[in-house]
N, C-alpha and C. Protein backbone atom coordinates (compact mmCIF):
# COMPACT_ATOMS: atom_id res chain seq x y z
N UNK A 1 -26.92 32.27 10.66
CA UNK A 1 -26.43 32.45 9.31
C UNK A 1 -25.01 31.89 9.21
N UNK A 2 -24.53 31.09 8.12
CA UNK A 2 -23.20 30.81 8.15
C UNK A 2 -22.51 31.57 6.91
N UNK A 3 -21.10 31.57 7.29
CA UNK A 3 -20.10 32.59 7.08
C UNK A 3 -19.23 31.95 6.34
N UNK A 4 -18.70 32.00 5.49
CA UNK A 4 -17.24 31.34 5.05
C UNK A 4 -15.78 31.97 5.92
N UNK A 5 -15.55 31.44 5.96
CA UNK A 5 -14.25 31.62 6.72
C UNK A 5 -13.04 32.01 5.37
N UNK A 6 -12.40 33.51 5.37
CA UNK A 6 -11.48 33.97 4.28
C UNK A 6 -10.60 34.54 4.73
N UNK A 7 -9.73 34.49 3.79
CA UNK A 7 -8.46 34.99 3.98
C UNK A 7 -8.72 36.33 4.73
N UNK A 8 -7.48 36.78 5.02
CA UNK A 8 -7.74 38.73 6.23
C UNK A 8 -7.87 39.20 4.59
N UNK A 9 -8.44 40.49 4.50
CA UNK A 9 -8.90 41.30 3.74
C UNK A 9 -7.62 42.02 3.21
N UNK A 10 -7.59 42.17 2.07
CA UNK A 10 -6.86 43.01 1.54
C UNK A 10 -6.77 44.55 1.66
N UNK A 11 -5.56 44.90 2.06
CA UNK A 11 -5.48 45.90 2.11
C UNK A 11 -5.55 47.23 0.99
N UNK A 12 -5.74 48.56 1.42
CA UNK A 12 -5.94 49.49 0.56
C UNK A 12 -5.21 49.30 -0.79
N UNK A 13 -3.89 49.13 -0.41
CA UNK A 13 -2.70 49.17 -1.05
C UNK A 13 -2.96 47.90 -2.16
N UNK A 14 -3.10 46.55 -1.43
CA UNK A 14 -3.76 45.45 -2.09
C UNK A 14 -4.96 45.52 -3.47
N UNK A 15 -5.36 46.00 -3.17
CA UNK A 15 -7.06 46.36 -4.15
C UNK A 15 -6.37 47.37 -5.46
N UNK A 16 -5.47 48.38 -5.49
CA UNK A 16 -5.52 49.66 -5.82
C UNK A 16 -4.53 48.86 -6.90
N UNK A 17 -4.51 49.10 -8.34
CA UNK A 17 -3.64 48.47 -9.43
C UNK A 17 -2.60 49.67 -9.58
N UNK A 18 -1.78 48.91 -9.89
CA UNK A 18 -0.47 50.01 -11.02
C UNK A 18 -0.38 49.79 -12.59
N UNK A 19 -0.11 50.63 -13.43
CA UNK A 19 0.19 50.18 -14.88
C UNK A 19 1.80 50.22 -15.07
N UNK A 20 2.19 49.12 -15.41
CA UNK A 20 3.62 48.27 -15.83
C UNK A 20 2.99 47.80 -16.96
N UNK A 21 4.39 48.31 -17.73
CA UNK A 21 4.67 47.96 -19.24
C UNK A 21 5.81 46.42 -18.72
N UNK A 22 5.66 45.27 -19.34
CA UNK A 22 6.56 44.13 -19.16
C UNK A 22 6.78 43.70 -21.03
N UNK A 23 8.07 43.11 -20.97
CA UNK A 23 8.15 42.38 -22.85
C UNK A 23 8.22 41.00 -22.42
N UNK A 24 6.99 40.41 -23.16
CA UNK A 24 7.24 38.98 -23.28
C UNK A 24 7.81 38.00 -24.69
N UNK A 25 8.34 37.63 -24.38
CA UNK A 25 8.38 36.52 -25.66
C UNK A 25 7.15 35.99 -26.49
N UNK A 26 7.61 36.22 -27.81
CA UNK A 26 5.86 36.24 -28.63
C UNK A 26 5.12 34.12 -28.10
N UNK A 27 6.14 33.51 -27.50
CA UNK A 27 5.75 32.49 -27.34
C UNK A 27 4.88 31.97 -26.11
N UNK A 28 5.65 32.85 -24.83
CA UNK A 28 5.05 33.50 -24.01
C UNK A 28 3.84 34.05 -24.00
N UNK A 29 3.42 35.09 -24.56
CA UNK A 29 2.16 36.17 -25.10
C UNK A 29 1.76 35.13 -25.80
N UNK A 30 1.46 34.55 -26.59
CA UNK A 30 0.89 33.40 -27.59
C UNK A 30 0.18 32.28 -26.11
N UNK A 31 0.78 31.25 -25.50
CA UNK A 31 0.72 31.17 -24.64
C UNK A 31 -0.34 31.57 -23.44
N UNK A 32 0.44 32.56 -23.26
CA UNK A 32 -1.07 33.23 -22.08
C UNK A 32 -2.34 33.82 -22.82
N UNK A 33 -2.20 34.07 -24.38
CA UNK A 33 -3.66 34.39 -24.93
C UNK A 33 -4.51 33.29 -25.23
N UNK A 34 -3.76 32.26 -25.46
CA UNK A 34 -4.85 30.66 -25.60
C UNK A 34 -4.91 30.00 -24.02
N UNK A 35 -4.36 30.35 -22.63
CA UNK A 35 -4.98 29.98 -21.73
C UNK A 35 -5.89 30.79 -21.51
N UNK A 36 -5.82 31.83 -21.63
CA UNK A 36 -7.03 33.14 -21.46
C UNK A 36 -7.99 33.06 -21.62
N UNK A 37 -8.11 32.35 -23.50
CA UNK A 37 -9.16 32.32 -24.00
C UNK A 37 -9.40 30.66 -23.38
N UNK A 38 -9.10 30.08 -23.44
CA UNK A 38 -9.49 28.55 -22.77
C UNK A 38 -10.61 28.69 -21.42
N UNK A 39 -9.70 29.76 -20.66
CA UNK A 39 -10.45 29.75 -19.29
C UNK A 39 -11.44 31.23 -19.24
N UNK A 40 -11.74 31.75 -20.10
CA UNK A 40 -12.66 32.87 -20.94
C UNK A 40 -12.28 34.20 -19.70
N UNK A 41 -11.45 34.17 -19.67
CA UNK A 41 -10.86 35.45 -18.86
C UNK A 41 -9.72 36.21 -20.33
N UNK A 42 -8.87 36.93 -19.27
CA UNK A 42 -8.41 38.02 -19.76
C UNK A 42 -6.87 37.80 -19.72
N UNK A 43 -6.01 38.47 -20.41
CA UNK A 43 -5.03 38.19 -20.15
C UNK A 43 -4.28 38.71 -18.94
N UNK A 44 -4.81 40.13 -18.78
CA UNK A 44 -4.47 40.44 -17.47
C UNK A 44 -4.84 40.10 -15.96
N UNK A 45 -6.21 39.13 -16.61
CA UNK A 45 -6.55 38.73 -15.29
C UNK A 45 -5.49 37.41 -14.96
N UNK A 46 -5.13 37.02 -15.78
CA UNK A 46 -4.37 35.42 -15.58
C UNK A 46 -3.37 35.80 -15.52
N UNK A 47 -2.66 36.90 -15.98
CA UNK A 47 -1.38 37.48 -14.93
C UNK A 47 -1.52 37.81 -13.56
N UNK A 48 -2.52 38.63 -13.04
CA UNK A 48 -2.84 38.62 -11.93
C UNK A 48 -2.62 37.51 -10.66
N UNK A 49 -3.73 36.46 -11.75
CA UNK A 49 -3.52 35.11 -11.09
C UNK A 49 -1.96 34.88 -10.74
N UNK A 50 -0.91 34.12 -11.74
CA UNK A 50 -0.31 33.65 -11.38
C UNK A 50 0.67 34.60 -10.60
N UNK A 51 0.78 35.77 -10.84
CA UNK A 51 1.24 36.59 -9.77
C UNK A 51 0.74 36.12 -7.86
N UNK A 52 -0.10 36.29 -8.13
CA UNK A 52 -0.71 36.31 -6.74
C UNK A 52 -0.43 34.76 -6.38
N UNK A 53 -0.73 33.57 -6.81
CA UNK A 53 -0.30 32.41 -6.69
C UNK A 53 1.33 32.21 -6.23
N UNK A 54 1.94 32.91 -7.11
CA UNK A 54 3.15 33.30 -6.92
C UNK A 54 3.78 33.96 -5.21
N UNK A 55 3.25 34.47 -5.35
CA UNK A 55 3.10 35.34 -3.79
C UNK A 55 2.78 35.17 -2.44
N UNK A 56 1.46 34.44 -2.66
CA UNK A 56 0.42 33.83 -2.00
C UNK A 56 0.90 32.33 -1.28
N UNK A 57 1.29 32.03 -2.37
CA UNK A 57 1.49 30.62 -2.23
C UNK A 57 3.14 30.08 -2.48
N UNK A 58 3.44 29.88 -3.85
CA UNK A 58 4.83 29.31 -4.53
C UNK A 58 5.89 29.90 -3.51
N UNK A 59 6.35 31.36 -3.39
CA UNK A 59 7.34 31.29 -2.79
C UNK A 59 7.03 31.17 -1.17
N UNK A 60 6.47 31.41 -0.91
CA UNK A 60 6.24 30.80 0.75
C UNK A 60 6.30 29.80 1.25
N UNK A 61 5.48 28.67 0.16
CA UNK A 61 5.73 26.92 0.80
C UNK A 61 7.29 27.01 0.04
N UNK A 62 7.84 27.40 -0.75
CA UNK A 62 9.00 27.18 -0.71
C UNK A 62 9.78 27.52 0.34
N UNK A 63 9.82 28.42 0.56
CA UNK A 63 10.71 28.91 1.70
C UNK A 63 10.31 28.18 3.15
N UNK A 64 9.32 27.62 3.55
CA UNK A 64 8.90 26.71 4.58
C UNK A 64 8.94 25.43 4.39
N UNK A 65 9.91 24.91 3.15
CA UNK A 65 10.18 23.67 3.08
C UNK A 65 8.98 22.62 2.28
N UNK A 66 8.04 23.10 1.95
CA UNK A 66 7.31 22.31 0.97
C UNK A 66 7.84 22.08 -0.62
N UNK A 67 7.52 20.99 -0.82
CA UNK A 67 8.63 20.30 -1.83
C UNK A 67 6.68 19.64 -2.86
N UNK A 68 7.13 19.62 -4.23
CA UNK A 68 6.81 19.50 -5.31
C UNK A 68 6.78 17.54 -5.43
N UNK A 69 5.45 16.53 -5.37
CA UNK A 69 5.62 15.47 -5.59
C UNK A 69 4.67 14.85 -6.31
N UNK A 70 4.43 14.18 -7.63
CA UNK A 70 3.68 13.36 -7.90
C UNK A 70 2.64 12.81 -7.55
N UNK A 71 1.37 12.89 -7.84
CA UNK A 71 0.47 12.62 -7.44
C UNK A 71 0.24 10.86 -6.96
N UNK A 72 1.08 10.22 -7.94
CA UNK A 72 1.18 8.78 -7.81
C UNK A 72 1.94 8.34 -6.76
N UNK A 73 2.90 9.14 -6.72
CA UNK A 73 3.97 8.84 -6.01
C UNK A 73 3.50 9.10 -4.29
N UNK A 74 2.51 9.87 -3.85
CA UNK A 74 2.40 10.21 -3.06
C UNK A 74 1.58 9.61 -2.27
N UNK A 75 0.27 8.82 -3.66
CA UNK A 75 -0.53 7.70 -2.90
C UNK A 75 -0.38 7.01 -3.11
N UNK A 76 0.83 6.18 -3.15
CA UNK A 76 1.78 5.06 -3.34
C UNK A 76 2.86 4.87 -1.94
N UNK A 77 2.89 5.92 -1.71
CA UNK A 77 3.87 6.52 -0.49
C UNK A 77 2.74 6.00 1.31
N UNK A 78 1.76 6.83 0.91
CA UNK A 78 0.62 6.62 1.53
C UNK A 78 0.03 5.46 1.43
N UNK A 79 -0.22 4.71 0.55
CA UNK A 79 -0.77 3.04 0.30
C UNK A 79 -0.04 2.25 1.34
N UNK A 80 1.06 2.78 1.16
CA UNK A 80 2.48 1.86 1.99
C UNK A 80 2.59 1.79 3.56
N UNK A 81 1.79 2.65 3.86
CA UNK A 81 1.18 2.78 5.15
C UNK A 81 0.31 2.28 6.16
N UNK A 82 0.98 1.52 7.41
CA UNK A 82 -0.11 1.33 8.29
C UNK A 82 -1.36 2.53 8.57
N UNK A 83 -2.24 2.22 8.60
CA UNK A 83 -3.91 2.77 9.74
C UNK A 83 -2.83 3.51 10.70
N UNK A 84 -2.43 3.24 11.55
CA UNK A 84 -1.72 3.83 12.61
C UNK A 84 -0.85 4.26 12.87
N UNK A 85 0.04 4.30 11.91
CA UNK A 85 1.38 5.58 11.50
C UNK A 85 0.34 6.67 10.56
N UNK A 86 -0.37 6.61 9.78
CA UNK A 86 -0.89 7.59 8.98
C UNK A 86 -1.60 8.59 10.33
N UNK A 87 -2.22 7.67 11.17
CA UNK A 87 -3.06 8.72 11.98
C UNK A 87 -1.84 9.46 12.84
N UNK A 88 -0.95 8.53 13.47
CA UNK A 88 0.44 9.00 14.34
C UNK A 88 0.71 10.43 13.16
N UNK A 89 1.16 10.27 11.91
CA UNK A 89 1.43 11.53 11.65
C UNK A 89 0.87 12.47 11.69
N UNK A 90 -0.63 12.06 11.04
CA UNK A 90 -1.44 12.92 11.18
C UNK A 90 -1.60 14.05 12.70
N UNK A 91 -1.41 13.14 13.85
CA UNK A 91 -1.78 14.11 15.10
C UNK A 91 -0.09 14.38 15.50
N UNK A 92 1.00 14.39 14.81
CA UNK A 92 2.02 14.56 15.58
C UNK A 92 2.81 14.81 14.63
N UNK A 93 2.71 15.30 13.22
CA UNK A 93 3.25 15.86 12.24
C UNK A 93 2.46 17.34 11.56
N UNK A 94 1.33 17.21 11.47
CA UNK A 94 0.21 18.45 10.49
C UNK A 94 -0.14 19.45 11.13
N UNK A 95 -0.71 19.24 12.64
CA UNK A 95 -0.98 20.65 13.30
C UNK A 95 0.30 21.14 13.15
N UNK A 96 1.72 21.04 13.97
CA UNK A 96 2.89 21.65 13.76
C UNK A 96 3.24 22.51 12.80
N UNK A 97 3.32 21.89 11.78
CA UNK A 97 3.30 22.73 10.31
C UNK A 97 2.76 23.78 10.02
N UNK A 98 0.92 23.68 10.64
CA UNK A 98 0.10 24.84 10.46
C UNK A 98 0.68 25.55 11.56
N UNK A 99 1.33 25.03 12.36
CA UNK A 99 1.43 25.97 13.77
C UNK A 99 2.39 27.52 12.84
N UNK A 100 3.89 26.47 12.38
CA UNK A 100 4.53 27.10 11.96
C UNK A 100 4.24 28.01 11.19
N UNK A 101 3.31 27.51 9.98
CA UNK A 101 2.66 28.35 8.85
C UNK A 101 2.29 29.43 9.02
N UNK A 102 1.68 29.49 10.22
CA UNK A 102 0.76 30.55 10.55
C UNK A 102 1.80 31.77 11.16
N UNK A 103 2.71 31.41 11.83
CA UNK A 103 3.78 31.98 12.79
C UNK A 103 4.59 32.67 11.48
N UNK A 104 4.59 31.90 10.23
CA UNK A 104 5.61 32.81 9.46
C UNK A 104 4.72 33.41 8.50
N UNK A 105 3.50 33.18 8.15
CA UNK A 105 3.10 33.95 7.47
C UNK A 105 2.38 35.18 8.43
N UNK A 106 1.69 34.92 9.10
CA UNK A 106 1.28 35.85 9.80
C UNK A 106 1.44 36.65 11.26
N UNK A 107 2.54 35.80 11.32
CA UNK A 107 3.35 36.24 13.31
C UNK A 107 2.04 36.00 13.71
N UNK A 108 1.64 34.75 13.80
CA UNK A 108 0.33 34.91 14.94
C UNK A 108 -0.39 33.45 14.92
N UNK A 109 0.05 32.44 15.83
CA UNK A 109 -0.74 31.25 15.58
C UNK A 109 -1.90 31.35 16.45
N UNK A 110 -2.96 31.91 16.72
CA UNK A 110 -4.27 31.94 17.13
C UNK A 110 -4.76 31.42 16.18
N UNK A 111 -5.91 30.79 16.81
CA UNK A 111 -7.00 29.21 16.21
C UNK A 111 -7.36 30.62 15.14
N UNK A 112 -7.94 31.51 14.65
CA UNK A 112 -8.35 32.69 13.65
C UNK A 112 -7.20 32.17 12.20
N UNK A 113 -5.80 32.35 12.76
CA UNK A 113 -4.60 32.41 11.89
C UNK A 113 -4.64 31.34 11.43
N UNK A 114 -4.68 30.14 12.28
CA UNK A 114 -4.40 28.21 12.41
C UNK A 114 -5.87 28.44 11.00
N UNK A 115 -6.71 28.94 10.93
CA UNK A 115 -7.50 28.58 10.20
C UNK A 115 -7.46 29.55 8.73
N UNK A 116 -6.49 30.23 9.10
CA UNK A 116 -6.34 31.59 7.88
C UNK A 116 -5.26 30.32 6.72
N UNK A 117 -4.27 29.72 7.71
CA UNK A 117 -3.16 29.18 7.13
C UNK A 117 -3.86 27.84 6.32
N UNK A 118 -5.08 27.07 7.29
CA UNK A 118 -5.41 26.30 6.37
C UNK A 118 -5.92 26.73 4.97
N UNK A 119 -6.93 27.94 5.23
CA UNK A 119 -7.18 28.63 3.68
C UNK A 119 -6.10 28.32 3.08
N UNK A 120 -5.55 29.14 3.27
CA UNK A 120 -4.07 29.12 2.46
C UNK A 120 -3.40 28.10 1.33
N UNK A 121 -3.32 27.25 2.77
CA UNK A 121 -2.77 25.75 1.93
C UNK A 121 -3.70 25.16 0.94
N UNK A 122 -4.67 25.32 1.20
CA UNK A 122 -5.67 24.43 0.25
C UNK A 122 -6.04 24.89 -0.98
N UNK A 123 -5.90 26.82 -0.66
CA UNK A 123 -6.21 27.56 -2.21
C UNK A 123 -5.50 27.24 -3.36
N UNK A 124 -4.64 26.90 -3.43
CA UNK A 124 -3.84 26.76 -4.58
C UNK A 124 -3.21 25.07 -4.87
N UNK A 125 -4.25 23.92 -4.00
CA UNK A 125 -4.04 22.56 -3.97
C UNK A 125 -4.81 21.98 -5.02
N UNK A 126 -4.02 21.47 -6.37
CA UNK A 126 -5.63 20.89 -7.25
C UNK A 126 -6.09 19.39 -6.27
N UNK A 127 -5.27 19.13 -5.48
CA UNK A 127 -5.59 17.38 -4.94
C UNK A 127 -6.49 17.73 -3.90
N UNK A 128 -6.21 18.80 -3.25
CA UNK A 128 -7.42 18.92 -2.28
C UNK A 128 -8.39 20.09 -2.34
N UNK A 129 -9.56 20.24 -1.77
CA UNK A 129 -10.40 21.83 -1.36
C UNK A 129 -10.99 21.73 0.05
N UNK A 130 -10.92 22.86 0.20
CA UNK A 130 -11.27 23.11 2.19
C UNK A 130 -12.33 24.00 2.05
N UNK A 131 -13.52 23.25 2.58
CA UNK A 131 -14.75 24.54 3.10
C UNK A 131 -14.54 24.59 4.28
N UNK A 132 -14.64 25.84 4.72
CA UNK A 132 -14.66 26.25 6.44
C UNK A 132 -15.83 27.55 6.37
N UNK A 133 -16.71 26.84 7.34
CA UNK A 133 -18.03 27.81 7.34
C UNK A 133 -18.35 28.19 9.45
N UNK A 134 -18.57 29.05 9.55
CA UNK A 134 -18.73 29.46 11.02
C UNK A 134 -20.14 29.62 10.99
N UNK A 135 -20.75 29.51 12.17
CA UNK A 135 -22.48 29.30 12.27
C UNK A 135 -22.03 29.99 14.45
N UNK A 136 -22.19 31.22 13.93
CA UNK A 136 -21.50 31.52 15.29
C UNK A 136 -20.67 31.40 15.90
N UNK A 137 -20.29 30.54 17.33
CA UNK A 137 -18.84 29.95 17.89
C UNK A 137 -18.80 28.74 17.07
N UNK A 138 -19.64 28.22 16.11
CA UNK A 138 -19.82 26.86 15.93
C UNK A 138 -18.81 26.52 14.51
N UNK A 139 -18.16 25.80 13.90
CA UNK A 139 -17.31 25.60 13.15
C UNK A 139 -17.34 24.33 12.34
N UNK A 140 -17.47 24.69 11.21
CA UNK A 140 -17.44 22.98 9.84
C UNK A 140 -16.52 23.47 8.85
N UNK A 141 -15.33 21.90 8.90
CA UNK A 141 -14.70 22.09 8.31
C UNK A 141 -14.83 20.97 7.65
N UNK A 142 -14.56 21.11 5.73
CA UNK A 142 -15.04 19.96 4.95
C UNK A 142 -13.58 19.89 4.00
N UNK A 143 -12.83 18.91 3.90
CA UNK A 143 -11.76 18.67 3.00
C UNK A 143 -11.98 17.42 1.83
N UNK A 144 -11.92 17.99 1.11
CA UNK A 144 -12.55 16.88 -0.18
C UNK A 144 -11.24 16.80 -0.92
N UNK A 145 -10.33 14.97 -1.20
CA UNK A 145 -9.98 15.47 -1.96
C UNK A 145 -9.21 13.81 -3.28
N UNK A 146 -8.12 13.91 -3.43
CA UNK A 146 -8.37 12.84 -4.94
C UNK A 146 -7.29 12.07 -4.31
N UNK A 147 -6.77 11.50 -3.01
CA UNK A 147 -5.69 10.57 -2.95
C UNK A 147 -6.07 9.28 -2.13
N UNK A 148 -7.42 9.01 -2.24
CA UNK A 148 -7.55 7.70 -1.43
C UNK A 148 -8.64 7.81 -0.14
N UNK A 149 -8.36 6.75 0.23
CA UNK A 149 -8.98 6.54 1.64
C UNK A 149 -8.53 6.33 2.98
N UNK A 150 -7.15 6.13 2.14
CA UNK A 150 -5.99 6.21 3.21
C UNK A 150 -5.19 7.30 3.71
N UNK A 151 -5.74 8.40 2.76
CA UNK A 151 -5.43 9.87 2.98
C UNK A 151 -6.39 10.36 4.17
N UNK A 152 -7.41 10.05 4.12
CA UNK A 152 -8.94 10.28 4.86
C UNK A 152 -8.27 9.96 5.89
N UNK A 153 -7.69 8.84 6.66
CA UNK A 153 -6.99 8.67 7.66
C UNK A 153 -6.31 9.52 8.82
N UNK A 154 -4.93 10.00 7.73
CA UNK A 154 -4.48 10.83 8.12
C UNK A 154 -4.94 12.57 8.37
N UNK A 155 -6.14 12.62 7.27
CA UNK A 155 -6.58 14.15 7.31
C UNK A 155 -7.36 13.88 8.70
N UNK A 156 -7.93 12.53 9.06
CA UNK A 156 -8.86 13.25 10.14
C UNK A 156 -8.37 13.38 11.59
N UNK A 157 -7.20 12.28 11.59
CA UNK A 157 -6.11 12.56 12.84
C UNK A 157 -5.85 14.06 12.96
N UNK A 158 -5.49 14.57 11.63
CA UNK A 158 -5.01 16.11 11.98
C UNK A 158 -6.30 16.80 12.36
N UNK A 159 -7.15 16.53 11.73
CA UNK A 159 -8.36 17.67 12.14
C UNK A 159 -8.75 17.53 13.97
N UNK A 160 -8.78 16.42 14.27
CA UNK A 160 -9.17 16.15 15.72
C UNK A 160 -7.58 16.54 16.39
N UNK A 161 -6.49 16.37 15.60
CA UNK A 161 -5.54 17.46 16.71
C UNK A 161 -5.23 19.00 16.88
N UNK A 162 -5.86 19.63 15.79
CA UNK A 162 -5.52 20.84 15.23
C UNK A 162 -7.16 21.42 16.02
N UNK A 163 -8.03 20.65 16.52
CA UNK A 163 -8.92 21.49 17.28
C UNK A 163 -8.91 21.30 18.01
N UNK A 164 -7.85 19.67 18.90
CA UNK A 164 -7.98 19.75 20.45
C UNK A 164 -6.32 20.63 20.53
N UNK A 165 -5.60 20.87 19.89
CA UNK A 165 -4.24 21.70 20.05
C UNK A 165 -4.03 23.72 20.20
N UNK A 166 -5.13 23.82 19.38
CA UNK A 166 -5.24 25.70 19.01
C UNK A 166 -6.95 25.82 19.17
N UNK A 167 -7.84 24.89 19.29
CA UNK A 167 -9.27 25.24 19.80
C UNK A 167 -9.63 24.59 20.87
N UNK A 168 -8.27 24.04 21.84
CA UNK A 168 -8.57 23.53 23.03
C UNK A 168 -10.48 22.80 23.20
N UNK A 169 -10.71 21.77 22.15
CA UNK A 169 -11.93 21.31 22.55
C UNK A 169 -11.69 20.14 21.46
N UNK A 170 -13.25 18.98 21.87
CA UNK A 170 -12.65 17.94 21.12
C UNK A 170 -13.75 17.86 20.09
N UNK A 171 -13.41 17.75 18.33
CA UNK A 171 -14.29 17.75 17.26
C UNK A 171 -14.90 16.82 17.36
N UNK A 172 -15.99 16.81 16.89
CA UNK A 172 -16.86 15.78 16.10
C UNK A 172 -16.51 15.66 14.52
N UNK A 173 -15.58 14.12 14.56
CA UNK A 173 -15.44 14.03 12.93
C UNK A 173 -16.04 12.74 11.91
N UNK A 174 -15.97 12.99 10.81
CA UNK A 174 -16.38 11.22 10.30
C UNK A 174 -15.07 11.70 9.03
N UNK A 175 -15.18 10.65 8.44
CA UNK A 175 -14.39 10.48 6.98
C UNK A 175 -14.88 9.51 6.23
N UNK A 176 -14.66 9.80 5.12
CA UNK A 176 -15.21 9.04 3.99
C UNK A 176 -13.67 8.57 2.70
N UNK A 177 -13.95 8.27 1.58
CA UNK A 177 -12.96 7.53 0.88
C UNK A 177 -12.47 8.85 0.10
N UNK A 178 -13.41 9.96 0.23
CA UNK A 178 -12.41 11.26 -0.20
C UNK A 178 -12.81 12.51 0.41
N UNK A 179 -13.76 12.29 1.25
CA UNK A 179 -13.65 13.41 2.21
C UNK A 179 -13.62 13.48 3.70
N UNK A 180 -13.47 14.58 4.52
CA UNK A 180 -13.09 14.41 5.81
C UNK A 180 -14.15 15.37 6.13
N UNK A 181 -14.72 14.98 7.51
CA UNK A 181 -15.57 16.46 8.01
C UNK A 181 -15.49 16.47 9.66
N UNK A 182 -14.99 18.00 10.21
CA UNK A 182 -15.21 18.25 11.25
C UNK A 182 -15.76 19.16 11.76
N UNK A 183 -16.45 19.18 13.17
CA UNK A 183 -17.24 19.91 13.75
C UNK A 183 -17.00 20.25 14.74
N UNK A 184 -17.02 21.44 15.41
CA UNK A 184 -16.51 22.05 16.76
C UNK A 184 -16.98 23.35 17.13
N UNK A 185 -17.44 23.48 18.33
CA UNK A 185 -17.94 24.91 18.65
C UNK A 185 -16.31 25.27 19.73
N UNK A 186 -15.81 26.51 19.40
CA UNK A 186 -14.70 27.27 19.65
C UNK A 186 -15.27 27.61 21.22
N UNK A 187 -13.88 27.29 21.39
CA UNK A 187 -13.59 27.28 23.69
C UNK A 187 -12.83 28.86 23.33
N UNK A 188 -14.26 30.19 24.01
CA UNK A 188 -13.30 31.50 23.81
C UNK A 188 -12.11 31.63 24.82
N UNK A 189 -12.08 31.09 25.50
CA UNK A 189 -10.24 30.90 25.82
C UNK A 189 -8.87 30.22 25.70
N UNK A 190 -9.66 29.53 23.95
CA UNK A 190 -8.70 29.19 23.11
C UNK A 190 -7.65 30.81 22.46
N UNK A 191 -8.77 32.00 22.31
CA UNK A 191 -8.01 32.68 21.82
C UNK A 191 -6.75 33.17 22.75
N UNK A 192 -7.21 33.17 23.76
CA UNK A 192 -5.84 33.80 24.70
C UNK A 192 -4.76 32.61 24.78
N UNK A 193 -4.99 31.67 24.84
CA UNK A 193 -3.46 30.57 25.21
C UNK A 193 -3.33 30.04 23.89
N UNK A 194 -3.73 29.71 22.70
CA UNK A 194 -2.78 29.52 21.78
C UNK A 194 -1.76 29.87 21.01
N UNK A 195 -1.69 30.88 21.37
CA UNK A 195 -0.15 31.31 20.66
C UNK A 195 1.06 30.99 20.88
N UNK A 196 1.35 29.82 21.28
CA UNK A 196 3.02 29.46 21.39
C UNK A 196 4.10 29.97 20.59
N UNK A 197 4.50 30.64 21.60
CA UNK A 197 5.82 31.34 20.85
C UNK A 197 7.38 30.81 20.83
């Protein structure tokens, strides 16, 4: 049977609501009642949302140095690129990051976390989406996303370093002009030695 791979579970505290009175600006409230109704939710649910987005996501890649860029600008940036600096970054720039990611969001880079953090990053990406499905020790990871083929490059360098780096084993990957896919059955004594501290 396969599994999706999700975020750690929310806690008690997490699940359980409070009622707060807040004043918005009628332009504001105007505003969040025509995205509401646009996206046929609620208004409190789309506070929710961007709360949690907020939380989840916004101030954290801020505080870890992720920076806000143009979609053009970025596969323009990337166009500009050799085949072999894109992959160089890819295996010697991206695992790192997740290493870190994982270390500050969750004090814990085990291949579990390394894969909690990719959730992470990707939930709140409109340019990219990450399926990660488990089929036992066995592992598929699928990244689909809107910047090229020269992005494909670099995503699959990282995927083949980010499972020979924290799943100590080597993926099976292919790539395509907007998606990436890898495959790997988990070495269980990846969990004990990846945690570099």
């Amino acid at each position: 049977m396969s599994n999706a791979i999700s975020m750690p579970k929310a806690s008690v505290s997490e699940r359980k609501t409070v009622l707060k009175t807040i004043r918005l600006s009628e332009s504001s409230a105007r505003s969040l009642q025509k995205e509401a109704e646009d996206e046929g939710t609620t208004i409190n649910h789309l506070i929710n949302s961007i709360v949690s987005q907020h939380y989840e996501w916004d101030k954290k890649a801020s505080e870890s140095g992720f920076t806000s860029i143009h979609k053009s600008v970025l596969t323009a940036l990337v166009e500009g690129l050799d085949d072999k600096t894109l992959a160089r970054i890819g295996r010697e720039v991206v695992p790192g990051w997740f290493g870190e990611m994982a270390e500050y969001w969750f004090q814990d880079s085990s291949p579990d976390r390394i894969l909690d953090a990719i959730s992470m990053r990707f939930k709140f990406n409109p340019l990219m989406r990450i399926e990660i499905t488990k089929e036992g020790d066995n592992y598929t990871i699928i990244l689909r996303h809107d910047l090229g083929p020269k992005w494909s490059i670099l995503a699959e360098a990282a995927a083949r370093e980010l499972a020979r780096k924290y799943f100590h084993v080597e993926p099976q990957t292919s790539r395509g002009e907007s998606v990436v896919m890898g495959r790997f059955k988990a070495n269980p004594a990846a969990a004990l030695t990846s945690s570099p501290r």
